[in-house]
Every structure is written in C-alpha cells, then in structure tokens.
N, C-alpha and C. Protein backbone atom coordinates (compact mmCIF):
# COMPACT_ATOMS: atom_id res chain seq x y z
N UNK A 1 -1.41 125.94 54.64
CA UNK A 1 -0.39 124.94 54.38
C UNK A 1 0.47 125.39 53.19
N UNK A 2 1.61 125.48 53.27
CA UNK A 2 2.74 125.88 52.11
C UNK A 2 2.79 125.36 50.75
N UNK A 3 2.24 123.43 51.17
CA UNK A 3 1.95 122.83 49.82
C UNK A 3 1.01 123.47 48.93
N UNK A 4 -0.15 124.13 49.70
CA UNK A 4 -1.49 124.33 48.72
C UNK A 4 -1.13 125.63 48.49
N UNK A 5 -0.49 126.35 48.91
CA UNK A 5 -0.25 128.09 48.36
C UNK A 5 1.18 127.24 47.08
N UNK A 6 1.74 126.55 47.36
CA UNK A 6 2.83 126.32 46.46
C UNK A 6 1.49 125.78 44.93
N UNK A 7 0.98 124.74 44.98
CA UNK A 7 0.16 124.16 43.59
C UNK A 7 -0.62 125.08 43.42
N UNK A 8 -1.04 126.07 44.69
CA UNK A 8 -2.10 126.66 43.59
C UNK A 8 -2.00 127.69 42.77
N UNK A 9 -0.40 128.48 43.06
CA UNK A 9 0.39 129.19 42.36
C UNK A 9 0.19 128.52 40.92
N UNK A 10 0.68 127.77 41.23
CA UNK A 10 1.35 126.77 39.96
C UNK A 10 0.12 126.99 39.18
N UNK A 11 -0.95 126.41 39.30
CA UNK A 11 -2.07 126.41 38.74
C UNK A 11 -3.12 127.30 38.39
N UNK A 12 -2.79 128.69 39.10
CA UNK A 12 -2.99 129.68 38.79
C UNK A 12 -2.71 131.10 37.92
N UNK A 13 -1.16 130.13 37.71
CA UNK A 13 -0.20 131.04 36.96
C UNK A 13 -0.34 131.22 35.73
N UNK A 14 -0.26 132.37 34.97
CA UNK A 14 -0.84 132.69 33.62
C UNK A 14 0.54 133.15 32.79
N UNK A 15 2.03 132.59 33.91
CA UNK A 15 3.48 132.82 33.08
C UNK A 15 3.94 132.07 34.07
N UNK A 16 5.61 131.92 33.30
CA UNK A 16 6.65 131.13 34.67
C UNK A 16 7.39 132.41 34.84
N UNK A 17 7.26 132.59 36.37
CA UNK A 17 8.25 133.24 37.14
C UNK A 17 9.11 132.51 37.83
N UNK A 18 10.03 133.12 38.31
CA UNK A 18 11.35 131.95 39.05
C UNK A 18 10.70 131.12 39.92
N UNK A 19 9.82 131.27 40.79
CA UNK A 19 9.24 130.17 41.51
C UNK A 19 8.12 129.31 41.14
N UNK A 20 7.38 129.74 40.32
CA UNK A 20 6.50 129.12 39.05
C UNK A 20 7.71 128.07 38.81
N UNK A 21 8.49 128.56 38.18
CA UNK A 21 9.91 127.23 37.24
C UNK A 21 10.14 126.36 38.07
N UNK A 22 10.60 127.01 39.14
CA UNK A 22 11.21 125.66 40.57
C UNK A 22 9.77 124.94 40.77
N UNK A 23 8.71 125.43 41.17
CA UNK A 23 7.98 124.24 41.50
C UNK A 23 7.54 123.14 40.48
N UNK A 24 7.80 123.75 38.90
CA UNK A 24 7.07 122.64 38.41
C UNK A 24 8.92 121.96 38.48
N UNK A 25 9.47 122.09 38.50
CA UNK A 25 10.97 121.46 37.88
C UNK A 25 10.81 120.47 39.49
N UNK A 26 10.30 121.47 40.09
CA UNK A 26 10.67 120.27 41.67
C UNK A 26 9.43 118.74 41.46
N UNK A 27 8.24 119.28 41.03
CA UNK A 27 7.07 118.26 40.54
C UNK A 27 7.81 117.29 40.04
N UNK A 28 8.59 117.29 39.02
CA UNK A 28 8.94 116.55 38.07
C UNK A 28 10.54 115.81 38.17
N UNK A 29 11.19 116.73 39.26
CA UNK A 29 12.33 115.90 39.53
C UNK A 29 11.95 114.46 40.56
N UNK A 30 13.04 113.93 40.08
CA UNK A 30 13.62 112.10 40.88
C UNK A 30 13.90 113.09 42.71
N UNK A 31 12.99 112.49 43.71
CA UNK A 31 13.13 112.27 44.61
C UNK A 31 13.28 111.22 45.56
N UNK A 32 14.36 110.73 46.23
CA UNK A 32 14.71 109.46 46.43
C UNK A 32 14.09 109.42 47.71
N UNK A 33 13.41 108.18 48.48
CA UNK A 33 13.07 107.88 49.64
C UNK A 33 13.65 107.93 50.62
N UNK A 34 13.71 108.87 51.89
CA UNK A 34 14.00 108.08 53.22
C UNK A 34 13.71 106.79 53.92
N UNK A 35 14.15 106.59 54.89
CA UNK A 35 13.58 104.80 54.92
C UNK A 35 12.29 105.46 56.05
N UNK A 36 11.73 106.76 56.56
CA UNK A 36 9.92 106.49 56.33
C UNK A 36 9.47 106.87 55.70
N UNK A 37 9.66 107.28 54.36
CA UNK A 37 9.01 107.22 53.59
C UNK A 37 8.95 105.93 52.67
N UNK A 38 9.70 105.60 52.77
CA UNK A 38 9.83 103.35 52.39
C UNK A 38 8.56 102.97 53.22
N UNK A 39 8.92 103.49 54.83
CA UNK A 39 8.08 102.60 55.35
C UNK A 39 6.21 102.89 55.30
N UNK A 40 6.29 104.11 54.77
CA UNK A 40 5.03 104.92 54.57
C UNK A 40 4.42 104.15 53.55
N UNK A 41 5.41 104.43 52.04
CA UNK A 41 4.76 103.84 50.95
C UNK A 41 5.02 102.06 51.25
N UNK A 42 5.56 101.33 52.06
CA UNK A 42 5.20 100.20 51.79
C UNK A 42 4.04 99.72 52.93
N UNK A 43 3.47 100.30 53.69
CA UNK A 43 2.14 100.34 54.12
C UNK A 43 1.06 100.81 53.27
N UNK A 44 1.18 101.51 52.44
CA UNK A 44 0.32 102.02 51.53
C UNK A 44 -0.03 101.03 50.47
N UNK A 45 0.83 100.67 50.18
CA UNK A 45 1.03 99.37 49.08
C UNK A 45 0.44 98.09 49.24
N UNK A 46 0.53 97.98 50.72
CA UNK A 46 0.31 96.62 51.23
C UNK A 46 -1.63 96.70 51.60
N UNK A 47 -1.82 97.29 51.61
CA UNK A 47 -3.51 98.21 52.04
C UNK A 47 -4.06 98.23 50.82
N UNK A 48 -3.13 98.80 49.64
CA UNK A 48 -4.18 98.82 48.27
C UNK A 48 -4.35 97.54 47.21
N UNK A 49 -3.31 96.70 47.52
CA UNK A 49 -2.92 95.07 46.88
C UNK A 49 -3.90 94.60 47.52
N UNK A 50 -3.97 94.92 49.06
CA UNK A 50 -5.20 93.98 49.67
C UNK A 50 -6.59 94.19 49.35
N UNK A 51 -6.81 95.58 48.61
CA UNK A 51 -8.00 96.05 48.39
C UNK A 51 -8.45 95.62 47.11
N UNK A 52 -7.11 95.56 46.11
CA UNK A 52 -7.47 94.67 44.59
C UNK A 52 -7.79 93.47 44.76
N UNK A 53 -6.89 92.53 45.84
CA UNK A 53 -7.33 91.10 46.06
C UNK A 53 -8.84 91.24 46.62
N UNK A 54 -9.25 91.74 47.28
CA UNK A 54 -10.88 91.78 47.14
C UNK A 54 -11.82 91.55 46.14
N UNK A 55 -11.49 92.54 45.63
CA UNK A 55 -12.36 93.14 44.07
C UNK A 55 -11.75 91.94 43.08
N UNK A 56 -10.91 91.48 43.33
CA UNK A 56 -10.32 90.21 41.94
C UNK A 56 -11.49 88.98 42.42
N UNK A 57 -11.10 88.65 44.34
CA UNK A 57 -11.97 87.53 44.16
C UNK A 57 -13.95 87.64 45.00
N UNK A 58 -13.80 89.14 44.95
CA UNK A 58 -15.57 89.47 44.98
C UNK A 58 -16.29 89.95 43.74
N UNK A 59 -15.54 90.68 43.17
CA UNK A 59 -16.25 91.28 41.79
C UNK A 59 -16.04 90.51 40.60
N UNK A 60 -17.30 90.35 39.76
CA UNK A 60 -17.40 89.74 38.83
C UNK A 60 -16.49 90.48 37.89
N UNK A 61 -15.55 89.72 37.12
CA UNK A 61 -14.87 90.30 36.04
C UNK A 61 -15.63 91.15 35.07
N UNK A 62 -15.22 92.24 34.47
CA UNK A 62 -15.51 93.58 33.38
C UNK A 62 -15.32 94.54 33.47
N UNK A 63 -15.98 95.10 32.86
CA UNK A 63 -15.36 96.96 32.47
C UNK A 63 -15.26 97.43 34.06
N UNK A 64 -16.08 97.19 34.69
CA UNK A 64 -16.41 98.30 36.12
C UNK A 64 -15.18 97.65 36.74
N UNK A 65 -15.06 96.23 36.40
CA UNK A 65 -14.08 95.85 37.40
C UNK A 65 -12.57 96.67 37.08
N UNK A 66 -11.95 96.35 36.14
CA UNK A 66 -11.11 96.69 35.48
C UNK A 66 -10.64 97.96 35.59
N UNK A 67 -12.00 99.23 36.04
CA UNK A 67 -11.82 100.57 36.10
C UNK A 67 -11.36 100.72 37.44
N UNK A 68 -12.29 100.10 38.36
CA UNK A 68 -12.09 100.46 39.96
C UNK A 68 -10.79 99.55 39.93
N UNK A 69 -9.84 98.43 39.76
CA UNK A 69 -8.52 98.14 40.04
C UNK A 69 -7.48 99.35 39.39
N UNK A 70 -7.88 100.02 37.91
CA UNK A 70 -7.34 100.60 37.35
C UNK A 70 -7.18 102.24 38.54
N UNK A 71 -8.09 102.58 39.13
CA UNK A 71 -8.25 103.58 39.72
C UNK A 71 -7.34 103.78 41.06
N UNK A 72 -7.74 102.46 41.49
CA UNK A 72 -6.48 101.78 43.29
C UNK A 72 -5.17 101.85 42.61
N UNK A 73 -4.84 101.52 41.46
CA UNK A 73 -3.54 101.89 40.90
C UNK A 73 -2.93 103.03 40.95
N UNK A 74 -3.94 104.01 40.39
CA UNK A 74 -4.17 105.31 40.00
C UNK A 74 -3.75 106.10 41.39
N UNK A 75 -5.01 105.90 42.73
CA UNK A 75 -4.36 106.19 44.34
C UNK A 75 -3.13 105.98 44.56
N UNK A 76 -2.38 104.84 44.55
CA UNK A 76 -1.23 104.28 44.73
C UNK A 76 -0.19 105.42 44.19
N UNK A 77 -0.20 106.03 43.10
CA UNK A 77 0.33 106.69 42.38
C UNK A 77 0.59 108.28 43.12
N UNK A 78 -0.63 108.92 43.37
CA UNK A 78 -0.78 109.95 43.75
C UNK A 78 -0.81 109.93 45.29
N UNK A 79 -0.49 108.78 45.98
CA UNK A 79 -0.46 108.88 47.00
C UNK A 79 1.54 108.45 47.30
N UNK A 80 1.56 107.58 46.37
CA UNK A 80 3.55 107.75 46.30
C UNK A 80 3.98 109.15 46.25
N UNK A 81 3.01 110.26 45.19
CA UNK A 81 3.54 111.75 44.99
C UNK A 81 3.08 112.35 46.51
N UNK A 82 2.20 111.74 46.92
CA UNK A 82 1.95 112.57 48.41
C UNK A 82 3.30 112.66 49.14
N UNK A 83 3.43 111.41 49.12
CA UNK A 83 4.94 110.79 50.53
C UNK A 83 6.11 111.50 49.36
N UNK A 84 6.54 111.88 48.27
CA UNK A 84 7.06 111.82 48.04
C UNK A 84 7.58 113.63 48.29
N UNK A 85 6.78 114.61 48.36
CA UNK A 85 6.99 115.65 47.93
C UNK A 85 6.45 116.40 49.41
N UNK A 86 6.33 115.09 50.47
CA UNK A 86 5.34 115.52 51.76
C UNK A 86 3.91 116.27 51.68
N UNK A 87 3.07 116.19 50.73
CA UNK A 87 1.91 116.84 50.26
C UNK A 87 2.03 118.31 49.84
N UNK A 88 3.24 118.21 49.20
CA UNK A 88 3.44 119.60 49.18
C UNK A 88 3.15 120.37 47.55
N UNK A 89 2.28 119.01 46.87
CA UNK A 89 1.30 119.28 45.59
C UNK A 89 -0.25 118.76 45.61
C-alpha cells in the first residue's frame, strides 16, 4: 500500500529529503472534505457519540471512565486523519 511505504519513510528517516518534506508538509496541511468524505466522517461520528452515550449512562463515573470517553475522542480524531488523507498515514 503507498500509504504505509509513504509513513514509514517518514518515520524511518534519519534527514528530510524532498519527499521526506512533502509528506510531512502534506500530514500537516488543511485538507478540505469531499461530500464522501462528509458522508464517511459523519457516520463515523454518529457510531462513536453513540458509543460515549453508552459508557455516560452504563459506566459508573471516574478516572477509567473519563479515559475510555477520552480515548473514543482520541479514535474520532485519527480516524478523521484516516478519511482525510485516504489512509495514506
């Protein structure tokens, strides 16, 4: 897959060469949505809200709780960079 030879460059790299530079500059640039990728991440969204409303009204409030909502946040995040870059980090 092109994504995983592209990050693992990245992450393997011990200097920036011209394509070293572009990928992290591409990581880090504003990529705007198509409308499926709208419709991607707002299925995604709607799946992990439903998974906090669980844990809000099954799990007893505290630390564990707080971590595992903090974490579905955390997915949400790295799964927006999935759709966002087509898994191509």
């Amino acid at each position: 897959m092109d994504g995983e030879k592209h990050i693992n460059s990245i992450n393997g790299a011990t200097r920036c060469t011209d394509e070293i530079d572009r990928g992290i500059d591409d990581m880090f640039e504003y990529h705007a949505w198509d409308d499926e990728q709208k419709a991607n991440g707002q299925h995604v969204r709607e799946a992990l809200a439903a998974a906090v409303k669980v844990i809000v009204n099954h799990v007893p409030p505290g630390p564990d709780r707080t971590v595992a909502i903090r974490k579905i946040r955390e997915a949400r995040m790295d799964a927006n960079s999935a759709i966002t870059h087509n898994g191509k980090y």
